[in-house]
C-alpha atoms as a PDB file:
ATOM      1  CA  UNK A   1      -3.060  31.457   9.116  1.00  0.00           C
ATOM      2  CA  UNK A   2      -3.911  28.578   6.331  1.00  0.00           C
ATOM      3  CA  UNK A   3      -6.181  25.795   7.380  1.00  0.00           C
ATOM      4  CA  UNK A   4      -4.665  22.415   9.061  1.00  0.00           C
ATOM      5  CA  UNK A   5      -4.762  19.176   6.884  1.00  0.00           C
ATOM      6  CA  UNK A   6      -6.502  15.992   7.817  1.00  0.00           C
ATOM      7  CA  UNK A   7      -3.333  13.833   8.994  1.00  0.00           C
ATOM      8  CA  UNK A   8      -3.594  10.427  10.313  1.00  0.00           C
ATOM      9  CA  UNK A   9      -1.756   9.969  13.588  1.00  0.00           C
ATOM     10  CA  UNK A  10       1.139   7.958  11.515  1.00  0.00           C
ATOM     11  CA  UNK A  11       0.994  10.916   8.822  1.00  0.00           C
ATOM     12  CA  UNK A  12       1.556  13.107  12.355  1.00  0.00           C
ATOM     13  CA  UNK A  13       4.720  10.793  13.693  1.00  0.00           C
ATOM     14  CA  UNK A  14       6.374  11.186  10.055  1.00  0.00           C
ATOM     15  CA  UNK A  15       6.335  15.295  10.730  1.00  0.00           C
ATOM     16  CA  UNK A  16       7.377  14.777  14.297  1.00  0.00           C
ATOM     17  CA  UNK A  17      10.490  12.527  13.062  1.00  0.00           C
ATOM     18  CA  UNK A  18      11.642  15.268  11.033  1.00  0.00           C
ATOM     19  CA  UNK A  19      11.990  17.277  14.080  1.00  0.00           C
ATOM     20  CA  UNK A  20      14.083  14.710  16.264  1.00  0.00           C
ATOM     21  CA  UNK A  21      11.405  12.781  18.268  1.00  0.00           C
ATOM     22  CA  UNK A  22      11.287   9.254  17.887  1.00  0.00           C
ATOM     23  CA  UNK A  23       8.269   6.872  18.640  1.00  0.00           C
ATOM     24  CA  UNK A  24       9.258   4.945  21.837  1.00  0.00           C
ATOM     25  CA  UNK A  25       6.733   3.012  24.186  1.00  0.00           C
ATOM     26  CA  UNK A  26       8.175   3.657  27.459  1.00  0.00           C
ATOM     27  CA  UNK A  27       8.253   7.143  27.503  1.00  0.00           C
ATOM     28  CA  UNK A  28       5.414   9.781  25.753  1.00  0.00           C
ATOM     29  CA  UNK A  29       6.771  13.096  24.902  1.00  0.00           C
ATOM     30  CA  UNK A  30       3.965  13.869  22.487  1.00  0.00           C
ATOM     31  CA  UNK A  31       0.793  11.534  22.701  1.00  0.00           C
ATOM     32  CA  UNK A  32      -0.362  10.934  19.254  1.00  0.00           C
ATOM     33  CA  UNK A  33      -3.274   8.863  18.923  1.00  0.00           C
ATOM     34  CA  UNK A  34      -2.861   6.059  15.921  1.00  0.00           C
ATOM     35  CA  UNK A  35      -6.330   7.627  14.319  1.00  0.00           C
ATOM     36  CA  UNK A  36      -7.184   7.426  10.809  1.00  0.00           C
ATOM     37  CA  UNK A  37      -8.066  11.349  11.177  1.00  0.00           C
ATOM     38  CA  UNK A  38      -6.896  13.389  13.706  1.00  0.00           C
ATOM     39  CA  UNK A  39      -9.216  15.724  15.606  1.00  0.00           C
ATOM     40  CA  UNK A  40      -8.393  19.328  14.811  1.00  0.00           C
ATOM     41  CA  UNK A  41      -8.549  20.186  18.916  1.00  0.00           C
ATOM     42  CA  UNK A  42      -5.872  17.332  19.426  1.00  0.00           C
ATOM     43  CA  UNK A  43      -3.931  17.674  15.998  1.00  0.00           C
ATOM     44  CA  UNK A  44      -3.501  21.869  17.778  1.00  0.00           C
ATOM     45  CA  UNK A  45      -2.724  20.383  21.171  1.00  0.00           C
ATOM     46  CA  UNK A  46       0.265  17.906  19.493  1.00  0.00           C
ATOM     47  CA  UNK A  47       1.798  21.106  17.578  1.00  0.00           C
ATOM     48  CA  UNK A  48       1.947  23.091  20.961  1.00  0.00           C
ATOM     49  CA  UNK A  49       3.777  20.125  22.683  1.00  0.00           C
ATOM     50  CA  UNK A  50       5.706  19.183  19.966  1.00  0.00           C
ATOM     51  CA  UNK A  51       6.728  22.908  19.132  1.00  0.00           C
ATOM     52  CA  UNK A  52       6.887  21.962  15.593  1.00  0.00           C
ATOM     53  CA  UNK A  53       6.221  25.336  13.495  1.00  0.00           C
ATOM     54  CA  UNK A  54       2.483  25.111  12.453  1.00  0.00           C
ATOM     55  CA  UNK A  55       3.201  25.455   8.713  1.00  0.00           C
ATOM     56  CA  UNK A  56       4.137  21.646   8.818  1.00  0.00           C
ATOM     57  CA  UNK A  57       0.730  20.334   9.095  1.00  0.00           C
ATOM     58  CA  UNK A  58      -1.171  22.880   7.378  1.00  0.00           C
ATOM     59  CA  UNK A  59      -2.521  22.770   3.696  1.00  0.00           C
ATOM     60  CA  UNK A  60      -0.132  24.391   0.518  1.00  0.00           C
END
């Protein structure tokens, strides 16, 4: 398993998009927080909910 990048949370979002969620304000599917970095713990917790393969956010 490689390592995880740092992502910001809007780095995060672009991923996400690619996978068919959209940002919306009314209703949260996947709470990202607009960070500059992204905790590890949450950045995990996000791929879980999101189901978006792990590969995607980790490091060439």
């Amino acid at each position: 398993m490689s390592k995880l990048k740092v992502l910001s949370g809007r780095e995060v979002c672009k991923i996400l998009q690619k996978y068919g969620f959209k940002e919306v304000r009314i209703t949260i599917t996947v709470l990202v927080p607009d960070h500059k970095e992204i905790k590890k713990g949450t950045l995990i917790s996000i791929i879980r909910q999101s189901g978006v393969p792990r590969e995607e956010f980790e490091i060439d």
